[in-house]
PDB file of N, CA and C in Angstrom:
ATOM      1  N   UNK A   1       0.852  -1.175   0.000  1.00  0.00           N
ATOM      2  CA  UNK A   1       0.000   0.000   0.000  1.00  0.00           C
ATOM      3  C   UNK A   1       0.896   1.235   0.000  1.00  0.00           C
ATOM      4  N   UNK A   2       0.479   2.180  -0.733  1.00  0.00           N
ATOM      5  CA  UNK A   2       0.928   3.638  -1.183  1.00  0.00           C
ATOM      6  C   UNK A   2       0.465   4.454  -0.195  1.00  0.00           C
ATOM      7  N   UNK A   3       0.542   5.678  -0.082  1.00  0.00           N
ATOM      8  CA  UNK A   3      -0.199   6.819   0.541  1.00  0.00           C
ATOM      9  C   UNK A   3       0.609   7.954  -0.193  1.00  0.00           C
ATOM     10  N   UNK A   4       0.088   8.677  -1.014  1.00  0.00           N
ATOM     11  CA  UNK A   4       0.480   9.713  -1.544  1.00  0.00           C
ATOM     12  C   UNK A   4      -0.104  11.752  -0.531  1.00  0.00           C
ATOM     13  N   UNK A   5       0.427  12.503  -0.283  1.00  0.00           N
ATOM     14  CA  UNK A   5       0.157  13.582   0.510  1.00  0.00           C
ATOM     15  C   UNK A   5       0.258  14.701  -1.047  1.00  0.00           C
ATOM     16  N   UNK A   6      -0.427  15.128  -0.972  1.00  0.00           N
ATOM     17  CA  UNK A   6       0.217  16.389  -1.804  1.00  0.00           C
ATOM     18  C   UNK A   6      -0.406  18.043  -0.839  1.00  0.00           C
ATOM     19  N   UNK A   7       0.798  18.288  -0.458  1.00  0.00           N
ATOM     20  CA  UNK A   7       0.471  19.509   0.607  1.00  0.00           C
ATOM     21  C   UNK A   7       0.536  21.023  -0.217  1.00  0.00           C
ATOM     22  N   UNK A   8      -0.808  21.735  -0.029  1.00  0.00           N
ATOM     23  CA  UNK A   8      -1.280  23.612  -1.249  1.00  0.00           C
ATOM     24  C   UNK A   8      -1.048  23.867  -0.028  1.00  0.00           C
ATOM     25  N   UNK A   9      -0.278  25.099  -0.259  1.00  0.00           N
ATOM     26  CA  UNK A   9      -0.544  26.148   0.220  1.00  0.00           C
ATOM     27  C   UNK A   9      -1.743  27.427  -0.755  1.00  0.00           C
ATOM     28  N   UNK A  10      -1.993  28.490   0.220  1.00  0.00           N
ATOM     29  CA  UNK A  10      -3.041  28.782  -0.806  1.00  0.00           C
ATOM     30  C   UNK A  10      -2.599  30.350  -0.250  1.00  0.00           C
ATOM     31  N   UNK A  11      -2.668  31.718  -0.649  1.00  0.00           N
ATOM     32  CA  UNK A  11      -2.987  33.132  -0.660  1.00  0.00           C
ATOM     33  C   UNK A  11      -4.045  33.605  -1.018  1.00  0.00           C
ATOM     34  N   UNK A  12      -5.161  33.765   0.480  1.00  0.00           N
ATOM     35  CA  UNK A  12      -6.573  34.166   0.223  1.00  0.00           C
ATOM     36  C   UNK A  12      -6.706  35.543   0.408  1.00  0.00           C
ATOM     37  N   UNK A  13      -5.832  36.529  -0.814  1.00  0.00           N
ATOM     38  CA  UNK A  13      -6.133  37.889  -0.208  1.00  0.00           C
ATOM     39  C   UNK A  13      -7.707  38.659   0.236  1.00  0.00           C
ATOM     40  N   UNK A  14      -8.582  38.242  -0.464  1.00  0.00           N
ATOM     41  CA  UNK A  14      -9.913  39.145  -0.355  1.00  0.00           C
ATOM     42  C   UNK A  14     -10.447  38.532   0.675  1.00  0.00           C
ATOM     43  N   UNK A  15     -10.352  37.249   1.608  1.00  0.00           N
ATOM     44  CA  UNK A  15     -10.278  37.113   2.931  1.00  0.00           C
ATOM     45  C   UNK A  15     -10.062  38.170   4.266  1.00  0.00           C
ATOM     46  N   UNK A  16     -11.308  38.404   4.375  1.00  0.00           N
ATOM     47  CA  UNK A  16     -10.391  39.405   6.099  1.00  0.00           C
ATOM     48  C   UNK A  16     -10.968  39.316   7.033  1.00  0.00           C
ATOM     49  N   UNK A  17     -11.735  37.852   7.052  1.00  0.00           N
ATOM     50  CA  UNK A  17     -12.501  36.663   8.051  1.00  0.00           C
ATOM     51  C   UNK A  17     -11.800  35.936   8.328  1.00  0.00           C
ATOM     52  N   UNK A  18     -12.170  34.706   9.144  1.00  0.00           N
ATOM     53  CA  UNK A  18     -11.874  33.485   9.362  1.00  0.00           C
ATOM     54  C   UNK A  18     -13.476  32.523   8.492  1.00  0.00           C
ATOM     55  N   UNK A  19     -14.508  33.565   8.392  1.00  0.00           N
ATOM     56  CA  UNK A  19     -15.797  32.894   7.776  1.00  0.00           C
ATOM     57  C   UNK A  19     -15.540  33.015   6.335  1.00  0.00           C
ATOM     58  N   UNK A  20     -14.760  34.094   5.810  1.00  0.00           N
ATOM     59  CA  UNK A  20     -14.308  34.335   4.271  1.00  0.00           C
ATOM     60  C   UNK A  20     -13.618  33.220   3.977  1.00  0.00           C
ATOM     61  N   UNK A  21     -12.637  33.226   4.813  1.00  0.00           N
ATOM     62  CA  UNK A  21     -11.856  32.510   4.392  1.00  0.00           C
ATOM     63  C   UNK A  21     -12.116  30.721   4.535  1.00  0.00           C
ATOM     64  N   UNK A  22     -12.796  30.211   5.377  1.00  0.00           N
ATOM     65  CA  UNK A  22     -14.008  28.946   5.811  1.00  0.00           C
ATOM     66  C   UNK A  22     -14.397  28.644   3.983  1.00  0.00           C
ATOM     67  N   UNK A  23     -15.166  29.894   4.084  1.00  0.00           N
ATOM     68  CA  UNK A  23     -15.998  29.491   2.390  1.00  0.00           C
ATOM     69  C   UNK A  23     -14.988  29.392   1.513  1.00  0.00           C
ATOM     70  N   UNK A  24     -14.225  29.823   1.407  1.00  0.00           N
ATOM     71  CA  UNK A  24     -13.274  29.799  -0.042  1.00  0.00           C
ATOM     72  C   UNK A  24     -12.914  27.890   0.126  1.00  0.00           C
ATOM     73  N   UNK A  25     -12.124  27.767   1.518  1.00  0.00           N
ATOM     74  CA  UNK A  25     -11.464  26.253   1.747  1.00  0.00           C
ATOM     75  C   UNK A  25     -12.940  25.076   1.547  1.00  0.00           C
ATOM     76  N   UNK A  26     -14.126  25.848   1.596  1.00  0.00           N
ATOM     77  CA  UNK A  26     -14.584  24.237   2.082  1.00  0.00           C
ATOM     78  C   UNK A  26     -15.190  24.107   0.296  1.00  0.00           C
ATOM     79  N   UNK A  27     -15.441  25.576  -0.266  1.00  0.00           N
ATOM     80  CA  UNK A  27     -15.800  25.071  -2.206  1.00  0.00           C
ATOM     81  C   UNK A  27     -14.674  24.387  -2.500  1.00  0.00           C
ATOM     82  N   UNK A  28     -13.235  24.727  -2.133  1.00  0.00           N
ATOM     83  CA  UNK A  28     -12.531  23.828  -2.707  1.00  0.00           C
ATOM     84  C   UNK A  28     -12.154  22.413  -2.458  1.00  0.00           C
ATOM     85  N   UNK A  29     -12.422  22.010  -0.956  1.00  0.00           N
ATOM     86  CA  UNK A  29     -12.609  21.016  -0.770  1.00  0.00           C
ATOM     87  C   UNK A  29     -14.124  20.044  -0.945  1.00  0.00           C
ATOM     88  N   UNK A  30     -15.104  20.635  -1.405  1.00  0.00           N
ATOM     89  CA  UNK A  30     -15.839  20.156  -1.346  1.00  0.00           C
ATOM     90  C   UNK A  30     -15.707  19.681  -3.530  1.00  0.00           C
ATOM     91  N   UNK A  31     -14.889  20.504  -4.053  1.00  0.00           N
ATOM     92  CA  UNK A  31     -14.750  20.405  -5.731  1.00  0.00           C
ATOM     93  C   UNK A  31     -13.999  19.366  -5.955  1.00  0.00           C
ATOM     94  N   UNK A  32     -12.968  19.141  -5.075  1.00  0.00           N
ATOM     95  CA  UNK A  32     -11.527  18.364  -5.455  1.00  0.00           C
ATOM     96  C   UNK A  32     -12.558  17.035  -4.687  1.00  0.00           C
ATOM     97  N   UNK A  33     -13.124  16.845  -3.364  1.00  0.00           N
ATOM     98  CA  UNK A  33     -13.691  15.556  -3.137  1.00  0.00           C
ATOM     99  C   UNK A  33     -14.720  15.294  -4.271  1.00  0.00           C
ATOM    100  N   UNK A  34     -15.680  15.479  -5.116  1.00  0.00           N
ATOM    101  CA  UNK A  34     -16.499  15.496  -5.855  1.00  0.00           C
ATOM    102  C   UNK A  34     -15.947  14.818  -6.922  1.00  0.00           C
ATOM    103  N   UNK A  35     -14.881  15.196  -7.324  1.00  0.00           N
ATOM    104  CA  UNK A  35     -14.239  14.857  -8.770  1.00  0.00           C
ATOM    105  C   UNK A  35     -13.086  13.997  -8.540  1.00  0.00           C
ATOM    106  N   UNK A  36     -12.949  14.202  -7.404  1.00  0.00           N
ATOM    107  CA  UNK A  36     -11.840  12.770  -6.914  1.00  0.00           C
ATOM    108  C   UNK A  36     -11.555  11.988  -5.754  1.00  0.00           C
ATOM    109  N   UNK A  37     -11.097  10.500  -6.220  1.00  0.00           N
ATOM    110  CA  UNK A  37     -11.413   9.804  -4.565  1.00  0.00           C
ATOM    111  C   UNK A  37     -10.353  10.224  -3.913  1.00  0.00           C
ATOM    112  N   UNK A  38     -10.074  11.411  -3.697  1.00  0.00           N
ATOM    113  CA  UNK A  38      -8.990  11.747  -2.628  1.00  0.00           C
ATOM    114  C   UNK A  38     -10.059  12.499  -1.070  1.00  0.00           C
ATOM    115  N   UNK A  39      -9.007  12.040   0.018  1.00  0.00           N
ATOM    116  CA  UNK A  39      -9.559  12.968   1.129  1.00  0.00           C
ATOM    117  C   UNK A  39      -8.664  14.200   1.225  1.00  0.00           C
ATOM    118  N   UNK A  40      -9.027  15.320   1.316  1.00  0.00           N
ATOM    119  CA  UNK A  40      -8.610  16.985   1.882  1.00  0.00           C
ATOM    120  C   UNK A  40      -9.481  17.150   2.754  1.00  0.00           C
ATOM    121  N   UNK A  41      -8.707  18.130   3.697  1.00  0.00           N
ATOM    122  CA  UNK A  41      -8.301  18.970   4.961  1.00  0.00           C
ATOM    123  C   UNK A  41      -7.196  19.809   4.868  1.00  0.00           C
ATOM    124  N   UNK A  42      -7.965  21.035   5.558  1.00  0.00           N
ATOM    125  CA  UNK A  42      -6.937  21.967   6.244  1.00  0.00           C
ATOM    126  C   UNK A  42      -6.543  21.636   6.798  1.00  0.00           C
ATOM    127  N   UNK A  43      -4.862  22.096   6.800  1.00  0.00           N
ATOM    128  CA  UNK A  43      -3.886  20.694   7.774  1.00  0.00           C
ATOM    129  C   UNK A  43      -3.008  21.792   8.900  1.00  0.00           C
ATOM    130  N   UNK A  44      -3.018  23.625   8.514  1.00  0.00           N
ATOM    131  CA  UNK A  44      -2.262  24.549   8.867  1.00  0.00           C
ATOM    132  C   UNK A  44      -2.458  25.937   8.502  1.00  0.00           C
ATOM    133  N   UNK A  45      -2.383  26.497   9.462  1.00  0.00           N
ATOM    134  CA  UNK A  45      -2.411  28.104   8.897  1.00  0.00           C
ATOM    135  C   UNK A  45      -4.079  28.639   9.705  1.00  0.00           C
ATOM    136  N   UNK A  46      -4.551  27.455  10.625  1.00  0.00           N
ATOM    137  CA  UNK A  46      -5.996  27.753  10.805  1.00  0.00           C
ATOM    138  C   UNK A  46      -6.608  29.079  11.244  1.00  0.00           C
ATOM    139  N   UNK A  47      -5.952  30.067  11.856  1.00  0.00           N
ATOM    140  CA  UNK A  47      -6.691  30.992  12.327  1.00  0.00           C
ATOM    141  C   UNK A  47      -5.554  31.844  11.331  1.00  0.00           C
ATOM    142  N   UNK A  48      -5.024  32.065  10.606  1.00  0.00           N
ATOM    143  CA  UNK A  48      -5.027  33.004   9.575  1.00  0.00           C
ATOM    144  C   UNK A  48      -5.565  33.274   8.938  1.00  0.00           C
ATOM    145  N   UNK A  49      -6.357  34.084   8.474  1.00  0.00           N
ATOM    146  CA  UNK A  49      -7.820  34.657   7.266  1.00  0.00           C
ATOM    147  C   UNK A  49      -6.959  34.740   6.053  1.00  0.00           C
ATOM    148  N   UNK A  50      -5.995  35.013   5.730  1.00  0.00           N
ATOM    149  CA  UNK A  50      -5.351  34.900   3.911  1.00  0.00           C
ATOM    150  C   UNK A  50      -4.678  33.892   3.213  1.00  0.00           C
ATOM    151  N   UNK A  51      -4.734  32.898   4.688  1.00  0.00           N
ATOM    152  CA  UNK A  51      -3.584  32.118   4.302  1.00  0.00           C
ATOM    153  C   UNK A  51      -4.035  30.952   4.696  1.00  0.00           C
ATOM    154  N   UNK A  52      -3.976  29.280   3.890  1.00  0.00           N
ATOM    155  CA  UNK A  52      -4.201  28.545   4.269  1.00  0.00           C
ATOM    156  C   UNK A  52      -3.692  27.075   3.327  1.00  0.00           C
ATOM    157  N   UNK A  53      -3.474  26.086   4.490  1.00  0.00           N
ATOM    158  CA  UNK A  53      -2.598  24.992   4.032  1.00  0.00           C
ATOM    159  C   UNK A  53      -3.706  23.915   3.960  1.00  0.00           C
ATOM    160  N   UNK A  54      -3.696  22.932   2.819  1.00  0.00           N
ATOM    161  CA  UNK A  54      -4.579  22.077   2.584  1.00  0.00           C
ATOM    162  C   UNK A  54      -3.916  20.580   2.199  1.00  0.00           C
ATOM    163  N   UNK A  55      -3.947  19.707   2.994  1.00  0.00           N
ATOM    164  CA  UNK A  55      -3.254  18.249   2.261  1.00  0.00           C
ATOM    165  C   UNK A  55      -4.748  17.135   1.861  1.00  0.00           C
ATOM    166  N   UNK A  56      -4.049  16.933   0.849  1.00  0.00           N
ATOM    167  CA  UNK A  56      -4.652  15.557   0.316  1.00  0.00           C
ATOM    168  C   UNK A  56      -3.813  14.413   0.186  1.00  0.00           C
ATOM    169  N   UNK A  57      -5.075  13.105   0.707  1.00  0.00           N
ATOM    170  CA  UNK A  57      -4.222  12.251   0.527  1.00  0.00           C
ATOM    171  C   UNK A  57      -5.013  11.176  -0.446  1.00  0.00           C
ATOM    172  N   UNK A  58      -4.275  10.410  -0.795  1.00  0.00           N
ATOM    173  CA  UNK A  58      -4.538   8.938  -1.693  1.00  0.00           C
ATOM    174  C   UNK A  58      -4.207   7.583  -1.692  1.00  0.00           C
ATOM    175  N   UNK A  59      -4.346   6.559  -1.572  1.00  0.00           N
ATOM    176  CA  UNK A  59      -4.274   5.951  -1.352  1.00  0.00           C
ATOM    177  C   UNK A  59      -4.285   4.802  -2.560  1.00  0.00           C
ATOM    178  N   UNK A  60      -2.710   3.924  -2.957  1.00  0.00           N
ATOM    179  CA  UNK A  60      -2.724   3.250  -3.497  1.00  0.00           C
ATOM    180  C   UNK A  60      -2.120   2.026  -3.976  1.00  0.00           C
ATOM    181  N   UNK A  61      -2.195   1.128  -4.823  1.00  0.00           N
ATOM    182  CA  UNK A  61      -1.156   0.258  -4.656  1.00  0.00           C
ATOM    183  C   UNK A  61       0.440   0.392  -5.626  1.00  0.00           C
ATOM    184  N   UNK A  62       0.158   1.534  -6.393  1.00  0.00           N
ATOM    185  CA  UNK A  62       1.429   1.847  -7.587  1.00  0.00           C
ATOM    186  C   UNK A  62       1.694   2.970  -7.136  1.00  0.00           C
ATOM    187  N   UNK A  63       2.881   3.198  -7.102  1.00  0.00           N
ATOM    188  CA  UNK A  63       3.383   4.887  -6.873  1.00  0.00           C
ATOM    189  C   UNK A  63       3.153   6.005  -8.558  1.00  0.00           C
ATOM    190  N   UNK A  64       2.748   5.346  -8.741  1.00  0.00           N
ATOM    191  CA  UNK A  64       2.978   5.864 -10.328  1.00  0.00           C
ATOM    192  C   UNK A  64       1.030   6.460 -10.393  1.00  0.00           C
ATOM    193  N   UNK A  65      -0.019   5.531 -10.304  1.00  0.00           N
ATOM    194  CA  UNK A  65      -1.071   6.023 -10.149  1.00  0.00           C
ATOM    195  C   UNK A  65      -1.227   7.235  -8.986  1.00  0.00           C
ATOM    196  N   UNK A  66      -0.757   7.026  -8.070  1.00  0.00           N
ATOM    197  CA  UNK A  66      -0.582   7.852  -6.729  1.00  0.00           C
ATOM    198  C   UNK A  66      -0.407   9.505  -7.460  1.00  0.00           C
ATOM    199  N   UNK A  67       1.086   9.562  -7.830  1.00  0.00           N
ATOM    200  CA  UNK A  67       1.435  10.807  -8.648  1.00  0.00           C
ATOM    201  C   UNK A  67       0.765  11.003  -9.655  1.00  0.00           C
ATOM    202  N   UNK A  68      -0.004  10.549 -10.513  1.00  0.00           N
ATOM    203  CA  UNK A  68      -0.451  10.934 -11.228  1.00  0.00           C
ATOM    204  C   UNK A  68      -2.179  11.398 -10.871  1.00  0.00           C
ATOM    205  N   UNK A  69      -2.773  10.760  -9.979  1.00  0.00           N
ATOM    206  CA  UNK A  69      -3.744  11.151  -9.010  1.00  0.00           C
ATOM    207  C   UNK A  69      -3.208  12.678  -8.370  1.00  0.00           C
ATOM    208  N   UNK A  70      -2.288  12.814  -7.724  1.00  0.00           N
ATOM    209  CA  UNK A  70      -2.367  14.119  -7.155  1.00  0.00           C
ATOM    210  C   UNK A  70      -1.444  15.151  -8.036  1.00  0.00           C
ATOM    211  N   UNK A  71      -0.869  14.641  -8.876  1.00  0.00           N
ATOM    212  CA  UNK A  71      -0.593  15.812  -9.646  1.00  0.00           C
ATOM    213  C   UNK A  71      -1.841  16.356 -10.476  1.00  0.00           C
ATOM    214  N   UNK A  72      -2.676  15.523 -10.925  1.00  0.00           N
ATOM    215  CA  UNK A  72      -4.416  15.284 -11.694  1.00  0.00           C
ATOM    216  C   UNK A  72      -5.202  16.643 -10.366  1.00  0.00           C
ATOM    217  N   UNK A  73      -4.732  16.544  -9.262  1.00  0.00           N
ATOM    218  CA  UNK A  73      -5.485  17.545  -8.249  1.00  0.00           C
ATOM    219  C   UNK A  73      -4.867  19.053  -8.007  1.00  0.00           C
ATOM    220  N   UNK A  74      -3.631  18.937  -8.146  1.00  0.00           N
ATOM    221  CA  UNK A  74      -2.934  19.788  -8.220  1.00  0.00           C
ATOM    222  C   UNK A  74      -3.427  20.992  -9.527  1.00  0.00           C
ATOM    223  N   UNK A  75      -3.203  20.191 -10.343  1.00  0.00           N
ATOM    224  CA  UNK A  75      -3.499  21.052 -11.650  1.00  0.00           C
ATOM    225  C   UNK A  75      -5.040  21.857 -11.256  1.00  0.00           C
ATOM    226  N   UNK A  76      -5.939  20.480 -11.511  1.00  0.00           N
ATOM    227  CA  UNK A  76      -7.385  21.048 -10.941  1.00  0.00           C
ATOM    228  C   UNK A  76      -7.463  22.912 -10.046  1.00  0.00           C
ATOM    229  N   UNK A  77      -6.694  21.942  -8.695  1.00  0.00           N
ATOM    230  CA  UNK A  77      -6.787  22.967  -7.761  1.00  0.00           C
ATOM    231  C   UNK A  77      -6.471  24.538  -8.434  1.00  0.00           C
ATOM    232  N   UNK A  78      -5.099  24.629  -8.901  1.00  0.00           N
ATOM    233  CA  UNK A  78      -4.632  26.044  -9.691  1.00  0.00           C
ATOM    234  C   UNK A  78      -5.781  26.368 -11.132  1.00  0.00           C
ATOM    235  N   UNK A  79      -7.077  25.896 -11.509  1.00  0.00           N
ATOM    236  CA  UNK A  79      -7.659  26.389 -11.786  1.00  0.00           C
ATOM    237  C   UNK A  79      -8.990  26.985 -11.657  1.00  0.00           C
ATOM    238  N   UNK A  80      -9.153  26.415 -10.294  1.00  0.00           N
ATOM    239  CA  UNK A  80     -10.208  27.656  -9.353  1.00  0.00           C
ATOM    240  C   UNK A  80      -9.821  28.888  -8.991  1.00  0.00           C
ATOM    241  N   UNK A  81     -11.102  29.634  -8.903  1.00  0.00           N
ATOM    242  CA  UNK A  81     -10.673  31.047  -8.182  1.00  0.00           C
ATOM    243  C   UNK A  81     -10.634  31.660  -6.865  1.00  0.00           C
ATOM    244  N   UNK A  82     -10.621  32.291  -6.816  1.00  0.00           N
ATOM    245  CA  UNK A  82     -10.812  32.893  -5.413  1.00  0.00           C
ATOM    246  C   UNK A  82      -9.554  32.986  -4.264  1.00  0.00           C
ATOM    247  N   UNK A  83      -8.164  32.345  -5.325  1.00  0.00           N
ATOM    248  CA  UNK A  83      -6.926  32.095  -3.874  1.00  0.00           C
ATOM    249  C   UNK A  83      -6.156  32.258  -5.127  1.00  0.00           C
ATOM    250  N   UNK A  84      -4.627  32.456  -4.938  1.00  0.00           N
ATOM    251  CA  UNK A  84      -3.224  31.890  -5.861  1.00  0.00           C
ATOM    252  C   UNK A  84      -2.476  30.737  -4.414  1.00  0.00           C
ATOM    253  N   UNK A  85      -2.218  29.528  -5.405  1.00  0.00           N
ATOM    254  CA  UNK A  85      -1.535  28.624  -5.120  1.00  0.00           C
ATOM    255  C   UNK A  85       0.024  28.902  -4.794  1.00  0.00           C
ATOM    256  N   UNK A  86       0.284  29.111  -3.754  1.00  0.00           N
ATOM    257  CA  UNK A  86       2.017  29.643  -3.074  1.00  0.00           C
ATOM    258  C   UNK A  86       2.718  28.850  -3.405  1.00  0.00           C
ATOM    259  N   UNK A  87       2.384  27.352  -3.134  1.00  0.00           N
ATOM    260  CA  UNK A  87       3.431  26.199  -2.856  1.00  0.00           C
ATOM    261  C   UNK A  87       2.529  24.759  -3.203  1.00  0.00           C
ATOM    262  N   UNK A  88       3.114  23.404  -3.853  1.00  0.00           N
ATOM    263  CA  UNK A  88       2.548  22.160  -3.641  1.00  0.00           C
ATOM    264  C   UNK A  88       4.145  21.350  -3.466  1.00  0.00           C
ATOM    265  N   UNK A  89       3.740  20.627  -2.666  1.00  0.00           N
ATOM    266  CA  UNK A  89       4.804  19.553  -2.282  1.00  0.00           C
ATOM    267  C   UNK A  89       3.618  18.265  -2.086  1.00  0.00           C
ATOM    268  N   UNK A  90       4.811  17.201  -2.634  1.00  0.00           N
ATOM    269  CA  UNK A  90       4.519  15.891  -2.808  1.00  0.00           C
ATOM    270  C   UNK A  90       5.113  15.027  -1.509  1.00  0.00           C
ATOM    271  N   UNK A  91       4.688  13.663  -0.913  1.00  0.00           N
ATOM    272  CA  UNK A  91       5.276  12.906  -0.296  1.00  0.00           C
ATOM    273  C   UNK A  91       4.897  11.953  -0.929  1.00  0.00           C
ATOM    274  N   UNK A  92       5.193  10.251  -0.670  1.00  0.00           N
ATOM    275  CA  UNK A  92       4.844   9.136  -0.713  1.00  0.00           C
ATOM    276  C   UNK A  92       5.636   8.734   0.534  1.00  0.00           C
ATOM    277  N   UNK A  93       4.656   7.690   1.240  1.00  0.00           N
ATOM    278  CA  UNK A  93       4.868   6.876   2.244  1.00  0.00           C
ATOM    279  C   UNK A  93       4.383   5.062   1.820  1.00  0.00           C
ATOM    280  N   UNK A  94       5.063   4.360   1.807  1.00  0.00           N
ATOM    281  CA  UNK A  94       4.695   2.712   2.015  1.00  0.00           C
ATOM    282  C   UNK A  94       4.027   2.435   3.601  1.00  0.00           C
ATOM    283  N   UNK A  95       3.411   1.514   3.167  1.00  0.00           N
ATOM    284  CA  UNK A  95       2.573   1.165   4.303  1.00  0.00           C
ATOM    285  C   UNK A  95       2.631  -0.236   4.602  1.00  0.00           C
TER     286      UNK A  95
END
């Protein structure tokens, strides 16, 4: 077994809530679960209103489907609105 992480950072400038910023994270988590069997969560950054860290994970038996699953989310993700994407980093872990 695989476990793939792919960790966004995100820059929510028009955020100047913690409720602004709530709605922006949960359309996008609620877009990326919809269209893919990955789980996301905010993993960091929680009481910052502009700023916020989101990991997904996956789960699989090829490292090769894995990356190509969260790079497949990655892309996705950088074409919603409402944030610019700062940072994505990858892990894989065996299980």
């Amino acid at each position: 077994m695989l476990i793939g992480v792919l960790t966004i950072e995100l820059e929510i400038p028009h955020a100047h809530s913690l409720k602004e910023k709530r709605r922006v994270i949960n359309r996008v988590r609620d877009r990326v679960r919809g269209k893919f069997n990955a789980a996301i969560a905010e993993v960091d950054a929680l009481d910052t209103w502009n700023y916020a860290v989101l990991g997904v994970c996956v789960v699989s038996n090829e490292r090769r489907h894995a990356n190509e699953s969260l790079s497949k989310i990655a892309s996705f993700v950088e074409t919603l609105h409402d944030f610019s994407v700062t940072h994505f980093s990858t892990e894989f872990m065996q299980g």
